[in-house]
C-alpha atoms as a PDB file:
ATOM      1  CA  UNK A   1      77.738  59.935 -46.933  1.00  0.00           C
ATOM      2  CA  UNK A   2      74.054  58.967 -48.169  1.00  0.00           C
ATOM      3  CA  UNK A   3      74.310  55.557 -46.193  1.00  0.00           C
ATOM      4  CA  UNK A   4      75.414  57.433 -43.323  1.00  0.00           C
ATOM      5  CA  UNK A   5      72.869  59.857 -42.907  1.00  0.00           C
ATOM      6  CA  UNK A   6      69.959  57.395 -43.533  1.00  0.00           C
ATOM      7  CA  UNK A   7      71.684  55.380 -40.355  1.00  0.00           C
ATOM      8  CA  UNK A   8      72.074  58.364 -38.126  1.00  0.00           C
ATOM      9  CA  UNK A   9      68.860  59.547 -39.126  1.00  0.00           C
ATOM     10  CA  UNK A  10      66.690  55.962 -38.161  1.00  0.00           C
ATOM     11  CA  UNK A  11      68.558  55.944 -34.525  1.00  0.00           C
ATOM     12  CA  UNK A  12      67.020  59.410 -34.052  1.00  0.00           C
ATOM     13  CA  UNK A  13      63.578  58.015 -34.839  1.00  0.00           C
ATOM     14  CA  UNK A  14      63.492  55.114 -32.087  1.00  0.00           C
ATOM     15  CA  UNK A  15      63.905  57.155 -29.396  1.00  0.00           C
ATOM     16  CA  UNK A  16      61.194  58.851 -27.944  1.00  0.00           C
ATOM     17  CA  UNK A  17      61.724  63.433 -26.576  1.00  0.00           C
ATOM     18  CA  UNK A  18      61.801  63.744 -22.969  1.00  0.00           C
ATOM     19  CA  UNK A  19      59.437  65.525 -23.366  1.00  0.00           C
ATOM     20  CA  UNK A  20      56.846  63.327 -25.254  1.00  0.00           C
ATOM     21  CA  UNK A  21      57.929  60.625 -22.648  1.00  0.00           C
ATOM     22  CA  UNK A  22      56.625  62.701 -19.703  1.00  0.00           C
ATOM     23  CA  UNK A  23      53.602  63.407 -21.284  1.00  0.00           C
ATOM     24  CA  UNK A  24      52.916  59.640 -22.111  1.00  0.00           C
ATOM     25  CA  UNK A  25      53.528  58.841 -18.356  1.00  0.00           C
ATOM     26  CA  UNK A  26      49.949  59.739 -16.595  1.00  0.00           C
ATOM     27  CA  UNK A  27      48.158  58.342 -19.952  1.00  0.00           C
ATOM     28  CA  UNK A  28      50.207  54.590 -18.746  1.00  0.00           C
ATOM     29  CA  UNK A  29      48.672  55.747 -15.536  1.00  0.00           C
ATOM     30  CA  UNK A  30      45.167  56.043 -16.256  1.00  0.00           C
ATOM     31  CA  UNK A  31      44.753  52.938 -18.494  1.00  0.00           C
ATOM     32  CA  UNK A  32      46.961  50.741 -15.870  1.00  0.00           C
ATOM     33  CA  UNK A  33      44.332  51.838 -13.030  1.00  0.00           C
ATOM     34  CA  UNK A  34      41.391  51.531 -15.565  1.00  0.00           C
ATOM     35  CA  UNK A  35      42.496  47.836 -16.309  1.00  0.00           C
ATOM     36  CA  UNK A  36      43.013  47.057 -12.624  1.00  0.00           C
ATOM     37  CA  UNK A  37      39.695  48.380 -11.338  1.00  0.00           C
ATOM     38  CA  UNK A  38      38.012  46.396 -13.793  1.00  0.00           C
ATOM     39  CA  UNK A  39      39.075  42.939 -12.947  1.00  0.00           C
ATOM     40  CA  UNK A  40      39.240  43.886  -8.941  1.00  0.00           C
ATOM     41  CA  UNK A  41      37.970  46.213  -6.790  1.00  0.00           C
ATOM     42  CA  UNK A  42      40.571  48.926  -5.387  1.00  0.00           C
ATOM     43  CA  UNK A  43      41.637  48.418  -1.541  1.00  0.00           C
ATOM     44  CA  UNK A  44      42.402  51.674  -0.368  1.00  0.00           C
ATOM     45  CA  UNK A  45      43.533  52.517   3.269  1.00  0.00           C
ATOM     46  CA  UNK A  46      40.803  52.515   5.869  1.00  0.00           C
ATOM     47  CA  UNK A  47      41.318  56.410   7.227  1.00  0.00           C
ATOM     48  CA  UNK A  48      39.342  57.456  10.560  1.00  0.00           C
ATOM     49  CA  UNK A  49      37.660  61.231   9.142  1.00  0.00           C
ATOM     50  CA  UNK A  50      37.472  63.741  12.353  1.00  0.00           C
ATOM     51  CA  UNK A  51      33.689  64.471  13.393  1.00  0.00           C
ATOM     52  CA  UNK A  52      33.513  67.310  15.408  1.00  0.00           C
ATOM     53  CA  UNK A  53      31.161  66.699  18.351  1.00  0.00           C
ATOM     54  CA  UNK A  54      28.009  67.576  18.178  1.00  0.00           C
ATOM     55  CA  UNK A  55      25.630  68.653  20.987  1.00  0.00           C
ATOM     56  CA  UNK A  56      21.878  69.246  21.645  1.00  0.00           C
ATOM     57  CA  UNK A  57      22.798  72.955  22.514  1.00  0.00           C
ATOM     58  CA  UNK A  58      24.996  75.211  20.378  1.00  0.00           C
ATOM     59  CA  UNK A  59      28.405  75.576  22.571  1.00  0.00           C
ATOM     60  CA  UNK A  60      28.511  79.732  22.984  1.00  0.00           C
ATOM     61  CA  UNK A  61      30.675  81.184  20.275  1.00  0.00           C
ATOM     62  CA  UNK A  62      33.407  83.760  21.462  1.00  0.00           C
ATOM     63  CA  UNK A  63      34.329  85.123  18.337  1.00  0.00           C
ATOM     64  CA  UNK A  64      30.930  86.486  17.309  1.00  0.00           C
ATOM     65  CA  UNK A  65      30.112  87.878  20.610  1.00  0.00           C
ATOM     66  CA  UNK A  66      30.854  91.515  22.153  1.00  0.00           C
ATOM     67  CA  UNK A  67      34.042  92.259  23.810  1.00  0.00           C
ATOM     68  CA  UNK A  68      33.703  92.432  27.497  1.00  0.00           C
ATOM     69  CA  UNK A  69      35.205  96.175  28.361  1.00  0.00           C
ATOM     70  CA  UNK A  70      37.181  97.796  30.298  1.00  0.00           C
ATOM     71  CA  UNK A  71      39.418  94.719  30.760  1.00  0.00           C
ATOM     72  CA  UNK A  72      41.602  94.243  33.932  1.00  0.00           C
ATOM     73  CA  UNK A  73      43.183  90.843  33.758  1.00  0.00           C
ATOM     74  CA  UNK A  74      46.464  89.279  35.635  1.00  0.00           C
ATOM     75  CA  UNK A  75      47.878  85.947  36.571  1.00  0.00           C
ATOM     76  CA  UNK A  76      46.518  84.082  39.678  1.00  0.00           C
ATOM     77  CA  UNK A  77      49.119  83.768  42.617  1.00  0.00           C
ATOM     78  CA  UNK A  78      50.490  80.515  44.222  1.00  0.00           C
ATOM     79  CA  UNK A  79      49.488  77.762  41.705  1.00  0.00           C
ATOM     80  CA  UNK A  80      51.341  75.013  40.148  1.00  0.00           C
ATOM     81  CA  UNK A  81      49.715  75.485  36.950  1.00  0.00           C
ATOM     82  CA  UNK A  82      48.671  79.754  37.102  1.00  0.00           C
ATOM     83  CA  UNK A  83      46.586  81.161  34.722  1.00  0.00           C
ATOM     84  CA  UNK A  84      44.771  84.152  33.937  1.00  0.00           C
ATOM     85  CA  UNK A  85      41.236  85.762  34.471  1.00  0.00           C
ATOM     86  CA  UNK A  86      39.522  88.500  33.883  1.00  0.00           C
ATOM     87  CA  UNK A  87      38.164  90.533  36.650  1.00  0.00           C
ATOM     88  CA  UNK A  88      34.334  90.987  36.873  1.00  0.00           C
ATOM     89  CA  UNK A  89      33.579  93.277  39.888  1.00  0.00           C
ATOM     90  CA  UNK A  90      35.811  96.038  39.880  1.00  0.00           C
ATOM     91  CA  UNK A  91      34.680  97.675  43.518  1.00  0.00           C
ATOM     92  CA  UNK A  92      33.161 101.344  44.179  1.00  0.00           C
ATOM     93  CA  UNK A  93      35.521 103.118  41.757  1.00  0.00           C
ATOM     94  CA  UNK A  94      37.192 105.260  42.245  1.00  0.00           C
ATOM     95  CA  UNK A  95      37.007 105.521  46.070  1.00  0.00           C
ATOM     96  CA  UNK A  96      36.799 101.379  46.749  1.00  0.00           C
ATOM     97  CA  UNK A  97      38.823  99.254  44.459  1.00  0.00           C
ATOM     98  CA  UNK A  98      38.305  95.612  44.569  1.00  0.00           C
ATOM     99  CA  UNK A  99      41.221  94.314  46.235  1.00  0.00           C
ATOM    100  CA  UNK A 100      42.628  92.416  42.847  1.00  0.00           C
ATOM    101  CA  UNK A 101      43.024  96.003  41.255  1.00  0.00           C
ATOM    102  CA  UNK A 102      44.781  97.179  44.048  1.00  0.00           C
ATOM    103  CA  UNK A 103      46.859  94.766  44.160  1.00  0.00           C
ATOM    104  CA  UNK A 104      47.489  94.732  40.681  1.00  0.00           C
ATOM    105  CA  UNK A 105      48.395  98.797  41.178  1.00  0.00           C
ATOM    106  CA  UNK A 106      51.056  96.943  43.624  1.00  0.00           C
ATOM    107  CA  UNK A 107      52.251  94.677  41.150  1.00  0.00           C
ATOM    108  CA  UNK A 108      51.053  92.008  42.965  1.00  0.00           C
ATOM    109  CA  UNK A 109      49.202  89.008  41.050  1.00  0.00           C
ATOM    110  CA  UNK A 110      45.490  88.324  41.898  1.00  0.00           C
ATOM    111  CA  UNK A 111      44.526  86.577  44.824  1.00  0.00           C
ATOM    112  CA  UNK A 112      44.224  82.770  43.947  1.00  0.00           C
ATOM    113  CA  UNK A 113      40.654  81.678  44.251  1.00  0.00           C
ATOM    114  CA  UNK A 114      39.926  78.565  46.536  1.00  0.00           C
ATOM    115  CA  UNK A 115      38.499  76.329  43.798  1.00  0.00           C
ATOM    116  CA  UNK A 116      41.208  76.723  41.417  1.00  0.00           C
ATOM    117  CA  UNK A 117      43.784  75.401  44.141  1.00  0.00           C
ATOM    118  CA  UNK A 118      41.355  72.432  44.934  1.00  0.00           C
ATOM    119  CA  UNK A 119      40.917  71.427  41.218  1.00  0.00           C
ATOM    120  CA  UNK A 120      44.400  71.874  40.153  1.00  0.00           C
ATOM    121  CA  UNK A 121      44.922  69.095  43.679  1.00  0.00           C
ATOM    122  CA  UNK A 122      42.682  67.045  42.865  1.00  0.00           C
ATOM    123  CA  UNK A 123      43.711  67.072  38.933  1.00  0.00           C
ATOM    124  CA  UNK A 124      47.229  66.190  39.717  1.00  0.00           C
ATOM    125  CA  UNK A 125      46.441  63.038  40.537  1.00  0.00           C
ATOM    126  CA  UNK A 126      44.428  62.620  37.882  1.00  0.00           C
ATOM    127  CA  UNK A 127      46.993  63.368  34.655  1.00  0.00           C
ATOM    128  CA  UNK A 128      47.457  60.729  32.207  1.00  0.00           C
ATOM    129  CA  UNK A 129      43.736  59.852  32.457  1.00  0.00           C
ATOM    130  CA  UNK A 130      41.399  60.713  29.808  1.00  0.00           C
ATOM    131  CA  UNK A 131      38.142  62.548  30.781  1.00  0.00           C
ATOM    132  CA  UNK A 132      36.381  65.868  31.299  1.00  0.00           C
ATOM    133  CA  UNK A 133      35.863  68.639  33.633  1.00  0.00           C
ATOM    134  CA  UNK A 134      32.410  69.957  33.690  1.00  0.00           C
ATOM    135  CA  UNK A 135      32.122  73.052  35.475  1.00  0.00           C
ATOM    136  CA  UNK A 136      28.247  74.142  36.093  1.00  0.00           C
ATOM    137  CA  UNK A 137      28.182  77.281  37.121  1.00  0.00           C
ATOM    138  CA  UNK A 138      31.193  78.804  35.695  1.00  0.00           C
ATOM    139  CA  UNK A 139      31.117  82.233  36.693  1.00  0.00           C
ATOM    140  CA  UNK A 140      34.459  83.481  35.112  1.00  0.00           C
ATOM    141  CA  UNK A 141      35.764  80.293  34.642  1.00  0.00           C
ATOM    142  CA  UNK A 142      38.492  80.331  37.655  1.00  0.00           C
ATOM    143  CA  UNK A 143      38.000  76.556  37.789  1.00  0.00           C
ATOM    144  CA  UNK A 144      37.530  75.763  33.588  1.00  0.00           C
ATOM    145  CA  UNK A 145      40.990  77.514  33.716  1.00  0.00           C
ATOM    146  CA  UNK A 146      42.792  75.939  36.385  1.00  0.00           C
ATOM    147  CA  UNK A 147      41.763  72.964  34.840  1.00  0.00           C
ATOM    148  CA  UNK A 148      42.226  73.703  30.925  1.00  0.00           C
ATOM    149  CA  UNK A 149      45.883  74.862  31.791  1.00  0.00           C
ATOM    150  CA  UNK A 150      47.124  71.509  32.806  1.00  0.00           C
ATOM    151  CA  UNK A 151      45.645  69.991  29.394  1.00  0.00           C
ATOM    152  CA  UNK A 152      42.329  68.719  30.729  1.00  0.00           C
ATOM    153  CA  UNK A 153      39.414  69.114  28.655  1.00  0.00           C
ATOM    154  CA  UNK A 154      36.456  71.150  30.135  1.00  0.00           C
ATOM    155  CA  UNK A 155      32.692  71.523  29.825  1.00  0.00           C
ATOM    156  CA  UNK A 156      31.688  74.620  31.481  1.00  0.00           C
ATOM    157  CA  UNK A 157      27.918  76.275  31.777  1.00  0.00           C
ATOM    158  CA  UNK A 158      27.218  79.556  32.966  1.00  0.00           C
ATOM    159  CA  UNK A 159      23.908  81.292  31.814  1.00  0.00           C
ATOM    160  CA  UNK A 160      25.267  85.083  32.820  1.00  0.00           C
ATOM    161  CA  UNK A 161      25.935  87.027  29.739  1.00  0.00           C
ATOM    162  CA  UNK A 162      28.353  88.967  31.227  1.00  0.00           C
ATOM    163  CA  UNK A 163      30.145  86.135  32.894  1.00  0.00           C
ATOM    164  CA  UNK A 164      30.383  84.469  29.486  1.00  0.00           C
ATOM    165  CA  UNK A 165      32.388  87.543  27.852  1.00  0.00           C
ATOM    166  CA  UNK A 166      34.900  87.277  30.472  1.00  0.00           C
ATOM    167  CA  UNK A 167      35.404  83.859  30.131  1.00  0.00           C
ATOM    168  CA  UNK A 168      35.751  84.295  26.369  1.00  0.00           C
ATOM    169  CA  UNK A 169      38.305  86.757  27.791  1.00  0.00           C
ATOM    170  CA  UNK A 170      40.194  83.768  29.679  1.00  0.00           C
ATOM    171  CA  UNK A 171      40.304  81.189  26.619  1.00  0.00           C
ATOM    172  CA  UNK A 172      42.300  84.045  24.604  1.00  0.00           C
ATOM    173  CA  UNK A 173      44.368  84.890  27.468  1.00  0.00           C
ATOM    174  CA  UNK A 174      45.502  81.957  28.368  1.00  0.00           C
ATOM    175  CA  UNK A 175      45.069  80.113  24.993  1.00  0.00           C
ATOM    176  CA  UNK A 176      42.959  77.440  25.735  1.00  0.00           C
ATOM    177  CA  UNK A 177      40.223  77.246  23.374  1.00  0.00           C
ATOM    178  CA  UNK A 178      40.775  74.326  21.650  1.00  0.00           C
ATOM    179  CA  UNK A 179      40.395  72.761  25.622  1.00  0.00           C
ATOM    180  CA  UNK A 180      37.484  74.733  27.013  1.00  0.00           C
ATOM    181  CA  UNK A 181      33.788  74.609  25.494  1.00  0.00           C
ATOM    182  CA  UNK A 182      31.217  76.894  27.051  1.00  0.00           C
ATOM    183  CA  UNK A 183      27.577  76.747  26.909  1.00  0.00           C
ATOM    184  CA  UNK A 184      25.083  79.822  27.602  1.00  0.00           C
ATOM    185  CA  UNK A 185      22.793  77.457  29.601  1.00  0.00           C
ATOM    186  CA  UNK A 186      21.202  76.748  32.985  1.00  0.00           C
ATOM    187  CA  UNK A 187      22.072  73.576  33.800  1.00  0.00           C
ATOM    188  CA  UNK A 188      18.616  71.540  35.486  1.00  0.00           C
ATOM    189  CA  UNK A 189      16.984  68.598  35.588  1.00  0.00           C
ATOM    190  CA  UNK A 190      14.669  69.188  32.418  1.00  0.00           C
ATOM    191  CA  UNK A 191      15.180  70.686  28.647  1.00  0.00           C
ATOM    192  CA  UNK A 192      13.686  74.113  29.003  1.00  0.00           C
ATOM    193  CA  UNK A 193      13.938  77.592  30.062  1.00  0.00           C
ATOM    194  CA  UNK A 194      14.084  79.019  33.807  1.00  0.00           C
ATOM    195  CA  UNK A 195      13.877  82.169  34.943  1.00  0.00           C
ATOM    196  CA  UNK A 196      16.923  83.727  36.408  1.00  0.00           C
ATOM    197  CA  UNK A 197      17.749  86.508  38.726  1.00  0.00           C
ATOM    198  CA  UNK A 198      20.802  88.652  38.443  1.00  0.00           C
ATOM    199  CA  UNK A 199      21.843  90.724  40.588  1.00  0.00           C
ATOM    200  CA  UNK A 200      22.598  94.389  39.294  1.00  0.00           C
ATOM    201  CA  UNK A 201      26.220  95.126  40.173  1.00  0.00           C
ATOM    202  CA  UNK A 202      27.081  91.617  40.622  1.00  0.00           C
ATOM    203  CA  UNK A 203      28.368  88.714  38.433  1.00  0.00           C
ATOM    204  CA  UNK A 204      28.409  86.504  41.507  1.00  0.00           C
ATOM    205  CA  UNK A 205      25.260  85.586  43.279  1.00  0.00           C
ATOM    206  CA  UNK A 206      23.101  85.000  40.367  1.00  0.00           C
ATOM    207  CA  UNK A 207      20.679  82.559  40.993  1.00  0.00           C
ATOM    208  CA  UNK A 208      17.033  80.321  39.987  1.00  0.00           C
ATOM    209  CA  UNK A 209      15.692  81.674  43.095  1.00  0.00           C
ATOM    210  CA  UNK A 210      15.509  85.463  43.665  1.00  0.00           C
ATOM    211  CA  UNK A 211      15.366  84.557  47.286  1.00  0.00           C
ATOM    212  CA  UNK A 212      18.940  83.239  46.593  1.00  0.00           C
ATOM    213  CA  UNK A 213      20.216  85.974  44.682  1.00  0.00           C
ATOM    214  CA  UNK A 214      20.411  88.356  47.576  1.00  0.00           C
ATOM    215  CA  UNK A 215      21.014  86.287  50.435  1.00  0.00           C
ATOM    216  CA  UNK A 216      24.008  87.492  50.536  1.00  0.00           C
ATOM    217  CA  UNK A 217      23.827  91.258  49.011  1.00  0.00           C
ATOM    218  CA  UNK A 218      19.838  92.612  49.917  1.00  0.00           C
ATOM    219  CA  UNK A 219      20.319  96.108  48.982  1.00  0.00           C
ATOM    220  CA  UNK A 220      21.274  94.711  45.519  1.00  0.00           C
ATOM    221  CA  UNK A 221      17.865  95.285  42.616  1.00  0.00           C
ATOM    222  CA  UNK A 222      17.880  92.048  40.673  1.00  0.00           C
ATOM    223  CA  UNK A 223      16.673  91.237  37.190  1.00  0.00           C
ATOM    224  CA  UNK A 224      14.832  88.529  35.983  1.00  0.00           C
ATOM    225  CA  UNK A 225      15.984  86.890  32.509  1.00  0.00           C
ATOM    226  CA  UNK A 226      14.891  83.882  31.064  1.00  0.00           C
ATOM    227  CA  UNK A 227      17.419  81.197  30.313  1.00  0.00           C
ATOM    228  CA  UNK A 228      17.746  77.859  28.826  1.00  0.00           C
ATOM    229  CA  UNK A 229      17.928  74.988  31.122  1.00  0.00           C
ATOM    230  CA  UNK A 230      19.448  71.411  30.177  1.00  0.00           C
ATOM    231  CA  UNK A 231      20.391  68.514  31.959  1.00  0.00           C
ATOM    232  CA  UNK A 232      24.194  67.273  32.029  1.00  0.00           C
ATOM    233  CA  UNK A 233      22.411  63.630  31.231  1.00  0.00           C
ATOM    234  CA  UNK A 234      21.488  65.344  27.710  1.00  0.00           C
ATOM    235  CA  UNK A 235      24.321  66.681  26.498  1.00  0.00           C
ATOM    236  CA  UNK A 236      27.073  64.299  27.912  1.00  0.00           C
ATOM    237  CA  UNK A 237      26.979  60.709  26.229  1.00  0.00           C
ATOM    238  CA  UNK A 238      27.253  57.457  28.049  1.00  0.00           C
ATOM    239  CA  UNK A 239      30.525  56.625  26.791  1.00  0.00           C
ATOM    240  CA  UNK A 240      31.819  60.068  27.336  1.00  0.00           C
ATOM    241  CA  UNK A 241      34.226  59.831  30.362  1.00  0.00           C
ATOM    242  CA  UNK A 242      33.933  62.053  33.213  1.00  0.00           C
ATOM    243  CA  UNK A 243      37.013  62.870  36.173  1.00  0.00           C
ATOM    244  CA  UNK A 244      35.572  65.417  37.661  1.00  0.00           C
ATOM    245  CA  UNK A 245      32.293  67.183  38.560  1.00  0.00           C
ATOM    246  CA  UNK A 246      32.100  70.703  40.102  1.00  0.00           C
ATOM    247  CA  UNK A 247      28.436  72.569  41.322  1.00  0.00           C
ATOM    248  CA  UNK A 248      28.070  76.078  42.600  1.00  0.00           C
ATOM    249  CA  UNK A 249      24.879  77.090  41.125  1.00  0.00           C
ATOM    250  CA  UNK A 250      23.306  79.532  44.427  1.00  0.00           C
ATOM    251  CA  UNK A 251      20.722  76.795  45.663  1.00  0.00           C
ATOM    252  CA  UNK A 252      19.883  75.034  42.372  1.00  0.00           C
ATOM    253  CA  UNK A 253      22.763  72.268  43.189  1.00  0.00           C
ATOM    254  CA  UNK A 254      19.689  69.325  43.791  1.00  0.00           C
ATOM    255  CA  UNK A 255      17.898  69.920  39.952  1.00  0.00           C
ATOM    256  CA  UNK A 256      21.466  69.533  39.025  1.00  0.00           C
ATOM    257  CA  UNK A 257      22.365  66.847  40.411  1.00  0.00           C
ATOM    258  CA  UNK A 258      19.141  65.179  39.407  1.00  0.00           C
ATOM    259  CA  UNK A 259      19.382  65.558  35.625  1.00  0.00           C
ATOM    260  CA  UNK A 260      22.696  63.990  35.845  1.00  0.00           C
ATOM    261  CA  UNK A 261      21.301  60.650  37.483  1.00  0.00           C
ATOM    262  CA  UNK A 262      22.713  58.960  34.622  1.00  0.00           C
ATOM    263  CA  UNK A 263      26.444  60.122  34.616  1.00  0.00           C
ATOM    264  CA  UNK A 264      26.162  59.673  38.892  1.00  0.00           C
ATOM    265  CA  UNK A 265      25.164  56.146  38.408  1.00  0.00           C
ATOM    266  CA  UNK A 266      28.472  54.621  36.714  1.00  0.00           C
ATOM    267  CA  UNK A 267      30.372  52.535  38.000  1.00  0.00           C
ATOM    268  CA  UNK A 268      32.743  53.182  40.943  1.00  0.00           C
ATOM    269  CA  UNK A 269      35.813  53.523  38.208  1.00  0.00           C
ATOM    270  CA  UNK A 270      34.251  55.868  36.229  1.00  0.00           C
ATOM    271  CA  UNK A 271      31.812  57.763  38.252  1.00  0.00           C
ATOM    272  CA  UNK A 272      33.141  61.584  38.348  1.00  0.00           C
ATOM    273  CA  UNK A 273      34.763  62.785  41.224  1.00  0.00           C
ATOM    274  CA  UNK A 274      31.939  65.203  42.951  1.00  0.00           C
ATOM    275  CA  UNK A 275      32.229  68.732  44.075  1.00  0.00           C
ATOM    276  CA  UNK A 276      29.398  71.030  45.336  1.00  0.00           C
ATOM    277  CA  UNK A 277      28.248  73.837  47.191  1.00  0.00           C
ATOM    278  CA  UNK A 278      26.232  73.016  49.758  1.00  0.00           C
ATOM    279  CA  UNK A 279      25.090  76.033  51.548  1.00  0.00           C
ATOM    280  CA  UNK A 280      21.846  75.393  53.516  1.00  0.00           C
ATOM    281  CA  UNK A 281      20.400  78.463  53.793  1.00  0.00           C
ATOM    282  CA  UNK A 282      20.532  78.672  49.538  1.00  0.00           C
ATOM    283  CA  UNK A 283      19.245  75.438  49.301  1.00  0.00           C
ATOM    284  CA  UNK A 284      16.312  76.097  51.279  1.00  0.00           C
ATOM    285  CA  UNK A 285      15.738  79.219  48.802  1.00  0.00           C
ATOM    286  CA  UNK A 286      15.374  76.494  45.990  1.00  0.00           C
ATOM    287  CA  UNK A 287      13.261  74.470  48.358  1.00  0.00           C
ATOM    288  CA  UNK A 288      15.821  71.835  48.444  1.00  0.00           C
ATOM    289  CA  UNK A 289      17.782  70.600  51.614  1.00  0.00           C
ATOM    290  CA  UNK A 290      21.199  69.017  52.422  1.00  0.00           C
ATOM    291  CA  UNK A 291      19.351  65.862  53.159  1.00  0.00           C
ATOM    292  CA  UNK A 292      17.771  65.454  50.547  1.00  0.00           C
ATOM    293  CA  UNK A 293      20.738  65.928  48.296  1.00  0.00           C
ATOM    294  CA  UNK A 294      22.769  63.309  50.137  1.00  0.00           C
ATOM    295  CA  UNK A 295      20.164  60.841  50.141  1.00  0.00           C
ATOM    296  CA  UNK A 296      19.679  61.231  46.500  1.00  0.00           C
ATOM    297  CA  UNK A 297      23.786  60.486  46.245  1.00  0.00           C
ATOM    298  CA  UNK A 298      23.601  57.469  48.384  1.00  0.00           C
ATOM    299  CA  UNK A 299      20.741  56.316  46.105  1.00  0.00           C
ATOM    300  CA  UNK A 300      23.211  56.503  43.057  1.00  0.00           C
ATOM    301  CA  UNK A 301      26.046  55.093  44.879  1.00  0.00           C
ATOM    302  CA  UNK A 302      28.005  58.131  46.444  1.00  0.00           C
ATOM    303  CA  UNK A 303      28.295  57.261  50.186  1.00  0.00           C
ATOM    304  CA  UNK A 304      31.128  58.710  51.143  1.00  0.00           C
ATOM    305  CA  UNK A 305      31.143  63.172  51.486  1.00  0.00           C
ATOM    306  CA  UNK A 306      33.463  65.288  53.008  1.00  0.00           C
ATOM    307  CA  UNK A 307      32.420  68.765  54.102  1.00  0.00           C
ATOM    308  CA  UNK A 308      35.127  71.232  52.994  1.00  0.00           C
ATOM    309  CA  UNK A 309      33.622  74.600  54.515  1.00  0.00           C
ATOM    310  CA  UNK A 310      30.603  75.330  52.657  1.00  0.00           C
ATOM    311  CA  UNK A 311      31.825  72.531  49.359  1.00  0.00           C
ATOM    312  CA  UNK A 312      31.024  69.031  49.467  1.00  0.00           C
ATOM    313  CA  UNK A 313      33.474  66.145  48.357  1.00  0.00           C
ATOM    314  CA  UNK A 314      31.854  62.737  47.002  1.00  0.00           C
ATOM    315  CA  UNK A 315      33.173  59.454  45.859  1.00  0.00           C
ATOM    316  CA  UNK A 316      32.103  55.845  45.596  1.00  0.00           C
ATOM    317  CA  UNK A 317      34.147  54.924  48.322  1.00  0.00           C
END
């Protein structure tokens, strides 16, 4: 019985617990990748690390600003791709509604803006390629969003305060904001600041030239702010593709144009599509002209524009 237990108890002895052998296991580890960095260097996979993009301006930053209020928001009528906005002017209440309220009262959706129709067009022949939108002048972003919702990417500038809150409105709405970067800039043809006229009562006809601003509405007081001004050339890179190009800045369209002389000049398969108001009587306000804008784009390559009631269309044809 001695013999016995002296056998039984040696077996016991060369086998190692469970859990001593799991304990043992990253200690093998350690010393096997110790010994094999030492006679070779390690060859680990080459991983590309997202940068976000950085730009020479801070993009504007919804979630720290104020919340636009009251809020009267609905879905835009008769598009492929609707979205929604929110409203800006809400009439002579209660007397005068604007006619998106009252139509909202009706059930109705709002009243589909012109530009939105012509972007989401001229986009839909565009899907599949990679680029940006830039819209300067941005207003409430009724172009950024017809745009953003069919999975483009979009730049848009608009140096209105109040404009920018309702476009912050938009991105939630319509849940865009990993598509849709805004600045709160001017957009010129030098790194600066500008001063600005706004109209009280308005979000619309904001313009560089006070002249400008109430063209169209001359009972209107305006307000002069100072703004930052920054040409596209500046803040978009060279190898930064571009679709699509839309201007309605009240006048200012030329100093836009200008400080993008670098993105206009690519070549005819990657030059941006071009859209822009040209409105003479504004223009003159900025002492600028028609002319002078078209014979800037034929100097850059853009010789063939189609008038589309106060909007231009340009290509390298």
């Amino acid at each position: 019985m001695a013999n016995a237990w002296k056998r039984e108890s040696s077996k016991q002895t060369k086998h190692l617990s469970p859990a001593l052998l799991l304990l043992s296991l990253p200690l093998v580890l350690l010393l096997f990748l110790f010994f094999f960095n030492a006679r070779s260097p390690l060859n680990l996979p080459n991983y590309t690390l997202y940068v976000p993009q950085v730009y020479p301006i801070p993009p504007f930053d919804c979630l720290k600003s104020p919340q636009a209020h009251p809020v009267v928001a609905n879905i835009v009528e008769n598009l492929k791709y609707p979205f929604l906005y929110s409203l800006s002017d809400f009439g002579s209440l209660p007397d005068k509604p604007h006619k998106n309220i009252v139509r909202l009262l009706k059930g109705k959706p709002f009243r589909r803006p012109d530009i939105s129709a012509t972007i989401q067009q001229l986009l839909e022949g565009m899907k599949g390629r990679n680029g940006l939108v830039v819209d300067v002048g941005a207003n409430v972003g009724m172009a950024s969003f017809a745009a953003a919702v069919m999975g483009f990417k979009v730049l848009a500038f608009e140096p209105v305060i109040d404009n920018l809150l309702r476009i912050c409105d938009g991105i939630w709405f319509n849940r865009v904001a990993d598509l849709v970067t805004v600045f709160e800039a001017a957009v010129s043809d030098r790194i600066g600041n500008i001063t600005f006229y706004k109209l009280v009562g308005r979000l619309d006809n904001s313009a560089v030239s006070a002249t400008g601003a109430k063209l169209a509405f001359k009972s209107n007081e305006e307000i002069a702010l100072q703004v930052r001004t920054i040409p596209l050339d500046e803040l978009i890179t060279d190898s930064e593709p571009v679709l699509l190009l839309k201007i309605d800045v009240q006048g200012w369209e030329y100093h836009v144009l200008k400080g993008a002389v670098k993105l206009l000049s690519r070549k005819k398969a990657e030059a941006p599509y071009l859209i822009y108001e040209e409105d003479e009587r504004l223009l003159q306000a900025s002492n600028s002209s028609a002319k002078e804008i078209r014979d800037f784009l034929l100097s850059v390559g853009y010789s063939h524009c189609v008038q589309h009631g106060t909007d231009a269309h340009c290509t390298k044809a």
